[in-house]
Protein backbone atom coordinates (compact mmCIF):
# COMPACT_ATOMS: atom_id res chain seq x y z
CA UNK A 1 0.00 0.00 0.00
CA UNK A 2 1.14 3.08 -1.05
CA UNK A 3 0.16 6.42 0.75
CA UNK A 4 0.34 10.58 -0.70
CA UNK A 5 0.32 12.99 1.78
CA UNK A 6 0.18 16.48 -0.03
CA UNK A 7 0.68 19.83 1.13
CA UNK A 8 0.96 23.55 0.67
CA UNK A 9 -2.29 24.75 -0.48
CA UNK A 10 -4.00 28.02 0.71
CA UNK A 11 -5.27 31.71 -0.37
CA UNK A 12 -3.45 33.66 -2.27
CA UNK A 13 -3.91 37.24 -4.50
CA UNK A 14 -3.73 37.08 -8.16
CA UNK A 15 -0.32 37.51 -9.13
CA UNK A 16 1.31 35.63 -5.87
CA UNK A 17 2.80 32.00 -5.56
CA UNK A 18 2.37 28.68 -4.05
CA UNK A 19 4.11 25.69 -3.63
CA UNK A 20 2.82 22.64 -2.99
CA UNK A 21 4.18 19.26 -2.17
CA UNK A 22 3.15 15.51 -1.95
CA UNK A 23 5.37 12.63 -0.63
CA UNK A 24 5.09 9.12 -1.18
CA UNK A 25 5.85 6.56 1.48
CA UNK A 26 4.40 2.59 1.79
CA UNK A 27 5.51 0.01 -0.20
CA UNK A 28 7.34 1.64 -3.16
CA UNK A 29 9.91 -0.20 -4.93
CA UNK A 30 10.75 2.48 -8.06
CA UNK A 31 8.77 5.48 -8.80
CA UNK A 32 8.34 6.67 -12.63
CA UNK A 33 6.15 9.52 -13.66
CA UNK A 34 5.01 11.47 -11.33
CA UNK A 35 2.03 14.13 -12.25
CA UNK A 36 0.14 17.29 -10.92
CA UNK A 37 -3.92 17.31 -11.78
CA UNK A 38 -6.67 19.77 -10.77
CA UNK A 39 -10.30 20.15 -10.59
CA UNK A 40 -12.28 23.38 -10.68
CA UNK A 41 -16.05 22.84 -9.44
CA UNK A 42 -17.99 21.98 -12.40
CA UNK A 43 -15.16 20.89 -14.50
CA UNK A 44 -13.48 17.61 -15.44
CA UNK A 45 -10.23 16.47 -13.54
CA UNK A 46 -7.31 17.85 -16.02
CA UNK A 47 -3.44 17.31 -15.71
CA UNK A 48 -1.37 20.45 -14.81
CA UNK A 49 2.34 18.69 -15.38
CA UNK A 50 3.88 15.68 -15.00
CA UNK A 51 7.55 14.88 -15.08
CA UNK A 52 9.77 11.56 -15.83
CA UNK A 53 12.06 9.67 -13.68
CA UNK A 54 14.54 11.46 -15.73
CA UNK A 55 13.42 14.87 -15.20
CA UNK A 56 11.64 15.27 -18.60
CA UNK A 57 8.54 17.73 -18.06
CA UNK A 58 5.18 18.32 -19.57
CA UNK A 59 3.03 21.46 -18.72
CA UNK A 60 -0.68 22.11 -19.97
CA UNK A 61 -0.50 25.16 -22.02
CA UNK A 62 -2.46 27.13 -19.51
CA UNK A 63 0.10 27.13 -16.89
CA UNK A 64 3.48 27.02 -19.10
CA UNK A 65 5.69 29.79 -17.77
CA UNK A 66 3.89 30.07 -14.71
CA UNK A 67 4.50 26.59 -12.90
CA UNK A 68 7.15 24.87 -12.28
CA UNK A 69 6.84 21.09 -11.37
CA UNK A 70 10.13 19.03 -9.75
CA UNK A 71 10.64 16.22 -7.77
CA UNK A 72 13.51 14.60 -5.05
CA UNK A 73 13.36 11.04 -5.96
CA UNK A 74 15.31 10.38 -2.18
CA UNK A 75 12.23 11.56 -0.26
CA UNK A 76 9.68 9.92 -2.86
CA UNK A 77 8.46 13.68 -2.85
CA UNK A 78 7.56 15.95 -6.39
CA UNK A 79 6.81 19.45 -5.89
CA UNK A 80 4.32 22.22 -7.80
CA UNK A 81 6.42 26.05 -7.78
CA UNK A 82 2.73 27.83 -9.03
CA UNK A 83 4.08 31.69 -9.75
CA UNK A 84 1.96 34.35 -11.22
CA UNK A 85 -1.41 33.43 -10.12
CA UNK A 86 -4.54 33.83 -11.09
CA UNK A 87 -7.98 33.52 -10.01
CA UNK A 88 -8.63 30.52 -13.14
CA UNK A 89 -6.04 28.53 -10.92
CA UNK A 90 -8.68 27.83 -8.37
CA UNK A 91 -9.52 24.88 -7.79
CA UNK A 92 -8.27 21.29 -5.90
CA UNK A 93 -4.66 20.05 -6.76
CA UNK A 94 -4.03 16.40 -6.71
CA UNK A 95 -0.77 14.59 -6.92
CA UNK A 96 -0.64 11.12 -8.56
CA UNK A 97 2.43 8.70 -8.37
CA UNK A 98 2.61 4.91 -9.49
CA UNK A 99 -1.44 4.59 -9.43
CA UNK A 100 -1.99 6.59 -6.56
CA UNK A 101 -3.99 9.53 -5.74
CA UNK A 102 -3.35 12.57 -2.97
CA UNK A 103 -6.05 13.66 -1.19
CA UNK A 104 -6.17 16.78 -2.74
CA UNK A 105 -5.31 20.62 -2.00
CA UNK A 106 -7.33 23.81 -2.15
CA UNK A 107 -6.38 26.47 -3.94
CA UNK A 108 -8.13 29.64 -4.15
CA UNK A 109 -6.96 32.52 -5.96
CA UNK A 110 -8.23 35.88 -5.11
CA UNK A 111 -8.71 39.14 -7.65
C-alpha cells in the first residue's frame, strides 16, 4: 500500500505564488512519472504537469511559464512552484504517483 500525503495549499492574491508538495511513502519499490492534476467545481479532472524519472517535463498550455513542477526522488516527494497566479487557478490540486492519488489541496486565488 502506497500512501500521498500532499501539502501547501491556501489563499493567495492574483499575481502571488504557491508551492505545494506531496510525498510518497508505503511500499514503493521504483517510482516513474510522477504528475500534478486539478479540478475546478464543475469541470473535469485535467493534468497540470507531470515529469519523468529522468526529469523530462510536460506542462498544460495554460500554466506554461507560470508553474514549475520538480521532484527529489530520495524523499519519494515531487513538488508544484505555481508563480503568477490567477484567479482561473482555483480549484483542488491532486498529486498522482505509481497509481496513486493525494487527497487533494485547495487552492483559491483571489482578484
Amino acid at each position: 500500500q502506497v500512501q500521498l500525503v500532499e501539502s501547501g495549499g491556501g489563499l493567495v492574491q492574483a499575481g502571488g505564488s504557491l508551492r505545494l508538495s506531496c510525498a510518497a511513502s508505503g511500499s514503493i519499490f521504483s517510482i516513474g512519472a510522477m504528475a500534478w492534476y486539478r479540478q475546478a467545481p464543475g469541470k473535469r479532472r485535467e493534468l497540470v504537469a507531470d515529469i519523468t524519472s529522468g526529469g523530462s517535463t510536460n506542462y498544460a498550455d495554460s500554466v506554461k511559464g507560470r508553474f514549475t513542477i520538480s521532484r527529489d526522488n530520495a524523499k519519494n516527494t515531487v513538488f508544484l512552484q505555481m508563480n503568477s497566479l490567477k484567479p482561473e487557478d482555483t480549484a483542488v490540486y491532486y498529486c498522482w504517483i505509481i497509481g496513486y492519488w493525494g487527497q487533494g489541496t485547495q487552492v483559491t486565488v483571489s482578484s
